[in-house]
Protein backbone atom coordinates (compact mmCIF):
# COMPACT_ATOMS: atom_id res chain seq x y z
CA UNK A 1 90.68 75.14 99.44
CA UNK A 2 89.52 74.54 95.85
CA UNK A 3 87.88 77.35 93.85
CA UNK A 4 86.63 78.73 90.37
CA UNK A 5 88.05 81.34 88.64
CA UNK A 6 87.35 82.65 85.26
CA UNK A 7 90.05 84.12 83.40
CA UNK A 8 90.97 85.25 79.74
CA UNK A 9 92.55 83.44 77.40
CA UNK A 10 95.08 84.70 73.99
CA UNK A 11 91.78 83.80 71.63
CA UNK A 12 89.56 86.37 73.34
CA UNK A 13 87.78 83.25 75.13
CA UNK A 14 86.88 82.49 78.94
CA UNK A 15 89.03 80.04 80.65
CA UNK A 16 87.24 78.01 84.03
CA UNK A 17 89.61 77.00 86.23
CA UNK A 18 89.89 75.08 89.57
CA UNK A 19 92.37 76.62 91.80
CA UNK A 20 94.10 76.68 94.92
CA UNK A 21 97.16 78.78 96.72
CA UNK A 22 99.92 77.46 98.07
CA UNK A 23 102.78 79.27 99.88
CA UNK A 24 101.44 82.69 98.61
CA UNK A 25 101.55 80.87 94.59
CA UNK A 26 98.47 80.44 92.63
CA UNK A 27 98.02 76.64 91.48
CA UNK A 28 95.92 75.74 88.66
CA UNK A 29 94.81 72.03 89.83
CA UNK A 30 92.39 71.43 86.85
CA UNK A 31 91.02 73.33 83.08
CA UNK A 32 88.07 72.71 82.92
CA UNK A 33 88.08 74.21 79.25
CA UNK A 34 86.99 77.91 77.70
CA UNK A 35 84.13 79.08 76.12
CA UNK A 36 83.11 82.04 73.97
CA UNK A 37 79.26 82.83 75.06
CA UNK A 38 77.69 83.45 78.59
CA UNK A 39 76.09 79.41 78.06
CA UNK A 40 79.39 78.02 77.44
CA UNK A 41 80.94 79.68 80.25
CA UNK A 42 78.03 78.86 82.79
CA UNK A 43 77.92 75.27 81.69
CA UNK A 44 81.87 75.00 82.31
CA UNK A 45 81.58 76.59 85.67
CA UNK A 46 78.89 74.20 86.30
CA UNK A 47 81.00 71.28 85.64
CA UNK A 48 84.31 73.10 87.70
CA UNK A 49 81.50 73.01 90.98
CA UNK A 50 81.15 69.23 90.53
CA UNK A 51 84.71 68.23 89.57
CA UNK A 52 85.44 70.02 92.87
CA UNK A 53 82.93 68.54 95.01
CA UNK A 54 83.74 64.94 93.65
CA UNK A 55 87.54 65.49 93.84
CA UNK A 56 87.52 67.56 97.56
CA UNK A 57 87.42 66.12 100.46
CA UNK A 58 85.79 69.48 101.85
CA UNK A 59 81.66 70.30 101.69
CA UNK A 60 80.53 73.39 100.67
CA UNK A 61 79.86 75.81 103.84
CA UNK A 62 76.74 76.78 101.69
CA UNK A 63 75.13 74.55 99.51
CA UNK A 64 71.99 74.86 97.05
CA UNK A 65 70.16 72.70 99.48
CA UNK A 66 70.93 74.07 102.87
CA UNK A 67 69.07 70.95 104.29
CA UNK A 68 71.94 68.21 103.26
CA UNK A 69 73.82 70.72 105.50
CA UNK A 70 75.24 68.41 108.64
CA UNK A 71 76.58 70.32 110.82
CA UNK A 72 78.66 67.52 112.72
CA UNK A 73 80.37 66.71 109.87
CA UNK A 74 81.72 70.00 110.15
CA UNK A 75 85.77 70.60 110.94
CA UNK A 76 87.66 73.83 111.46
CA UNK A 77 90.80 73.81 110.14
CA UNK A 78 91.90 77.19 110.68
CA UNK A 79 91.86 80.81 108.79
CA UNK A 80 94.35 82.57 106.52
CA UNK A 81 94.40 86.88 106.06
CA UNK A 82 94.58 86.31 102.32
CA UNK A 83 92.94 90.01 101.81
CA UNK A 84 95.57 91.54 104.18
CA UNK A 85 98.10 90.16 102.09
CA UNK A 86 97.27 90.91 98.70
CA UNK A 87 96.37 94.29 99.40
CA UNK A 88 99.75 95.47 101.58
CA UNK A 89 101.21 93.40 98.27
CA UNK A 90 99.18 96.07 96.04
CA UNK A 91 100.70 99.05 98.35
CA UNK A 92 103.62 97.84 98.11
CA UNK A 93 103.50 97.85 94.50
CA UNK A 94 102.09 100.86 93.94
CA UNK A 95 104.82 102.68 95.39
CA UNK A 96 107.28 100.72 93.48
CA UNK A 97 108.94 98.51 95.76
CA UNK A 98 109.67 95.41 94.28
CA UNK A 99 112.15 92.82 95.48
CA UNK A 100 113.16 89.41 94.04
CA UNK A 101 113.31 88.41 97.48
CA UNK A 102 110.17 87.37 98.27
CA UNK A 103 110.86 86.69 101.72
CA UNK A 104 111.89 90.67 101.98
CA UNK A 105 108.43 91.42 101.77
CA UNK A 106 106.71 88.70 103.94
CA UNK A 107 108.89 89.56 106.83
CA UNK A 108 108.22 93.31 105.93
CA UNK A 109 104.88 92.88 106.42
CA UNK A 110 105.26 90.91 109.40
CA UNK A 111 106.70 93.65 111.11
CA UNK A 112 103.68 95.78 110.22
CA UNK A 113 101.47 93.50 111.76
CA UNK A 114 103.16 91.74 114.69
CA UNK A 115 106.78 92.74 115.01
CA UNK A 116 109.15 90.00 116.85
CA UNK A 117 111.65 87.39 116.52
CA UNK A 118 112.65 86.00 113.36
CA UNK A 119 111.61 82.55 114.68
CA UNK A 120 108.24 83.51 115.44
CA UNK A 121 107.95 85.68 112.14
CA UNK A 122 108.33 82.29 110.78
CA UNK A 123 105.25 81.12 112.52
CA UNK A 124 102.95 83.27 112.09
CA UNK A 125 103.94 83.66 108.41
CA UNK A 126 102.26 79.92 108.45
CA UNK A 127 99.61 80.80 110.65
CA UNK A 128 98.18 83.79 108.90
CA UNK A 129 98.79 83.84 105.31
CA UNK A 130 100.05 79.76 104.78
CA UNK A 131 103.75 80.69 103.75
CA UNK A 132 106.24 78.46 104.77
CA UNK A 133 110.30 79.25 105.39
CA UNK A 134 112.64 76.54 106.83
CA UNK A 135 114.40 78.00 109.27
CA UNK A 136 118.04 77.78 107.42
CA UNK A 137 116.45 79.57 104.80
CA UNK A 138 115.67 82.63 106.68
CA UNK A 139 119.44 82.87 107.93
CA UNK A 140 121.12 81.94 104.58
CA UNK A 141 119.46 85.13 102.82
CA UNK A 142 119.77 87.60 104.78
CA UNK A 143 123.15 88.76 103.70
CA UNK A 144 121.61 88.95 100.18
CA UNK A 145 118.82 90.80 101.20
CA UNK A 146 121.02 93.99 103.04
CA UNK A 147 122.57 93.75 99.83
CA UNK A 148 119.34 95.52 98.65
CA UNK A 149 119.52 98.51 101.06
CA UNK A 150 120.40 101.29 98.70
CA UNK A 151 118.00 100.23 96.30
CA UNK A 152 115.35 100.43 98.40
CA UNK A 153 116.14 103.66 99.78
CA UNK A 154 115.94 104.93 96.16
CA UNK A 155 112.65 103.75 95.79
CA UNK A 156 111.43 105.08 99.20
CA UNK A 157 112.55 108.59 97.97
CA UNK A 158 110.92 108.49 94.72
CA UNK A 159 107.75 106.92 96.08
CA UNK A 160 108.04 110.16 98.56
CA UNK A 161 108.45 112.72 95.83
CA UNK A 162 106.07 111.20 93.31
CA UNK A 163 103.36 110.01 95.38
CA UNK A 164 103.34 112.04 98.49
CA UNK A 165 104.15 114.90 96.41
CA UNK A 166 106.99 116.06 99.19
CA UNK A 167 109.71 118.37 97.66
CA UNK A 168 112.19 116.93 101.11
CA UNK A 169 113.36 120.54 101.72
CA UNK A 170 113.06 119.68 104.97
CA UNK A 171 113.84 115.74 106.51
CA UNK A 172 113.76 114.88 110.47
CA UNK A 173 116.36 112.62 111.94
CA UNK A 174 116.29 110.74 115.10
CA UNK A 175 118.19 107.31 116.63
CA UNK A 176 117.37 104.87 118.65
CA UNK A 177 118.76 101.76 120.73
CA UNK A 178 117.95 97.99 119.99
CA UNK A 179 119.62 95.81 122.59
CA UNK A 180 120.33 91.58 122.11
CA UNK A 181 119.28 89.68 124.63
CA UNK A 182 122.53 88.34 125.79
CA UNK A 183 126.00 89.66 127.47
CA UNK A 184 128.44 88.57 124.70
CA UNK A 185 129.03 91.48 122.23
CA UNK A 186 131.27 92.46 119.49
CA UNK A 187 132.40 95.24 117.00
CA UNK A 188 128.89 96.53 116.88
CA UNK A 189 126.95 95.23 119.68
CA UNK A 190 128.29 97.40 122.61
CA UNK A 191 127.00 98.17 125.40
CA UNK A 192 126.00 102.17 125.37
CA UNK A 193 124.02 104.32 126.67
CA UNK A 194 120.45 102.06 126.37
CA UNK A 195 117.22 103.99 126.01
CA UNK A 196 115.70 100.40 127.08
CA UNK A 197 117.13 101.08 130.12
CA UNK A 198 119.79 97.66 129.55
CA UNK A 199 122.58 99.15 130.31
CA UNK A 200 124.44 95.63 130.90
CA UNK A 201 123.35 94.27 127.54
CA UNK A 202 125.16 95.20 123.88
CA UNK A 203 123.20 96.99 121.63
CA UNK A 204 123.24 98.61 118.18
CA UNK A 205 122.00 102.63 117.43
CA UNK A 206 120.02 102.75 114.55
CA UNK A 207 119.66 106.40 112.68
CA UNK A 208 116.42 106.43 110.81
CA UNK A 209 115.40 109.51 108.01
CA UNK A 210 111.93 110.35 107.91
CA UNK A 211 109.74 113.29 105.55
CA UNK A 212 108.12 115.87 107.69
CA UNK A 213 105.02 113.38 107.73
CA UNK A 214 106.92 110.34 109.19
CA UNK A 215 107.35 108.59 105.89
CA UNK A 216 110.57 106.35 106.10
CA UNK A 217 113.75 107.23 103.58
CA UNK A 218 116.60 105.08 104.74
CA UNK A 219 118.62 104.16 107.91
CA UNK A 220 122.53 103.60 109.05
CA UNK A 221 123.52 101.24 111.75
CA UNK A 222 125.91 101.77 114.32
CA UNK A 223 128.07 100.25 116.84
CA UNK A 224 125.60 100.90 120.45
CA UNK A 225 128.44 103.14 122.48
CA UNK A 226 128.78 105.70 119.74
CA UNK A 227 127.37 109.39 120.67
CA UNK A 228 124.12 110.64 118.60
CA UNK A 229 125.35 113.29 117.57
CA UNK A 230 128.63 111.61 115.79
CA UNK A 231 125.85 109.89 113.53
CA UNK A 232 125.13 113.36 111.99
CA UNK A 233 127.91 113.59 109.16
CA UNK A 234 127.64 109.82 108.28
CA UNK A 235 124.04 110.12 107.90
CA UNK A 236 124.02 113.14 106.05
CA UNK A 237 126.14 111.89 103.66
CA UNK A 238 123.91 109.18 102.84
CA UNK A 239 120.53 111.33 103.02
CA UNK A 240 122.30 113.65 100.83
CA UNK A 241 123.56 110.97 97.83
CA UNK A 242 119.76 109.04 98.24
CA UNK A 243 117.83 111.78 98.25
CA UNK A 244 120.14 113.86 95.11
C-alpha cells in the first residue's frame, strides 16, 4: 500500500515522500520534492495524494467525497500486524539485542506469538507481517545463527542488571524435554525419560537460567537420556562465566 510520509532532510527542509514496505524494508517509490514553509509542504503532500491515486491501482477506503465511495468495487486483500512488529522491534532494541541476522529476530518473535514448526513460522511470517524466507534459506543459517549464542546471553544479562535493576544474587534453574517426531535418533536425540510422556521417541533436555522474576539468561542443550541433575556443573559453569 502506497503512503505519505514527511521526513527531514540535511538542509533543515521537509521531504514528501510516497512509500511502501516490503519484506519488513521501507521503499521510497517516488520524491515528490521538499519544502521549507507549512504552504510548501501542504502543497507537496497535496500533489504525493494524487501521484498516488493516479499511479495505484487501490481507492482510498476514505475519500473527501464519501459519495464516489462504491462499495462493490471493493476487494480484501488481506491484513498485516505492522504495529506488533515494530514495537516487539523497539523492545527488542531497547534492551540491546541486536542481531545482523534478521531472520533471528522474525523467528524470535514468532515464537512469542505462535510457537511451531519452522515451516509454518515461514508462513505466517508472510501472513502477518509480509516477510518472506525461501525455505533453503531458513536451513542454510541456522548454523550461523547458534553461532550467536554467547553473545546473546551477554546481552540478556546486562539487559537484566541494567534495566530490571536485578543484582542475580539469586538465579532459578530448571530443564525440560523436547521430543522429534520420529524414531530415528542420534548423539543427542535419545530417548530419556520424556516429560511429554514419549517415551519411544528421541528427545533433547534443554537447561534454561532464569532471574527470580522469570526473565531468560541463557540455556545448554543436552543429549535426552542424561539425568537433571548431571546438568548442574555444566550449567553452572556457563551461568557463572555469562553472568561474571
Amino acid at each position: 500500500m502506497l503512503k505519505l510520509r514527511k521526513t527531514k532532510t540535511g538542509s533543515g527542509a521537509t521531504a514528501v515522500q510516497v512509500i511502501y514496505y516490503k519484506n519488513r524494508k521501507l521503499i521510497v517509490k517516488k520524491h515528490i520534492g521538499s519544502g521549507k514553509t507549512n504552504k510548501e509542504v501542504e502543497s507537496l503532500i497535496i500533489k504525493g495524494r494524487e501521484w498516488i491515486k493516479r499511479n495505484s491501482s487501490q481507492e482510498e477506503l476514505f475519500p473527501e467525497n464519501l459519495n464516489q465511495l462504491d462499495p462493490t468495487r471493493l476487494k480484501f486483500l488481506g491484513v498485516t500486524h505492522t504495529f506488533t512488529y515494530q514495537m516487539l522491534q523497539r523492545v527488542a532494541k531497547q534492551c540491546g539485542i541486536e542481531s545482523n541476522e534478521d531472520i533471528l529476530f522474525d523467528f524470535a518473535i514468532m515464537r512469542l506469538i505462535e510457537p511451531t514448526s519452522k515451516l509454518r513460522t515461514i508462513k505466517l511470517l508472510e501472513r502477518y507481517f509480509n516477510i518472506i524466507y525461501p525455505e533453503r534459506t531458513v536451513y542454510r543459517k541456522i548454523f550461523s545463527i547458534a553461532k550467536q549464542k554467547d553473545k546473546i546471553e551477554t546481552t540478556a544479562v546486562r539487559c537484566a542488571k541494567q534495566m530490571l535493576q536485578e543484582d542475580l544474587s539469586l538465579i532459578l534453574y530448571d530443564v525440560t524435554t523436547l521430543y522429534f517426531e520420529t524414531f530415528k535418533g542420534d548423539e543427542l536425540r535419545v530417548a530419556g525419560f520424556s516429560k511429554d510422556n514419549k517415551p519411544q521417541q528421541p528427545q533433547i533436555i534443554v537447561g534454561l537460567i532464569v532471574t527470580r522474576q522469570g526473565f531468560p539468561l541463557g540455556y545448554e542443550v543436552f543429549a535426552g537420556n542424561i539425568f537433571e541433575g548431571k546438568t548442574m556443573l555444566k550449567v553452572r559453569f556457563m551461568a557463572c562465566r555469562t553472568i561474571l
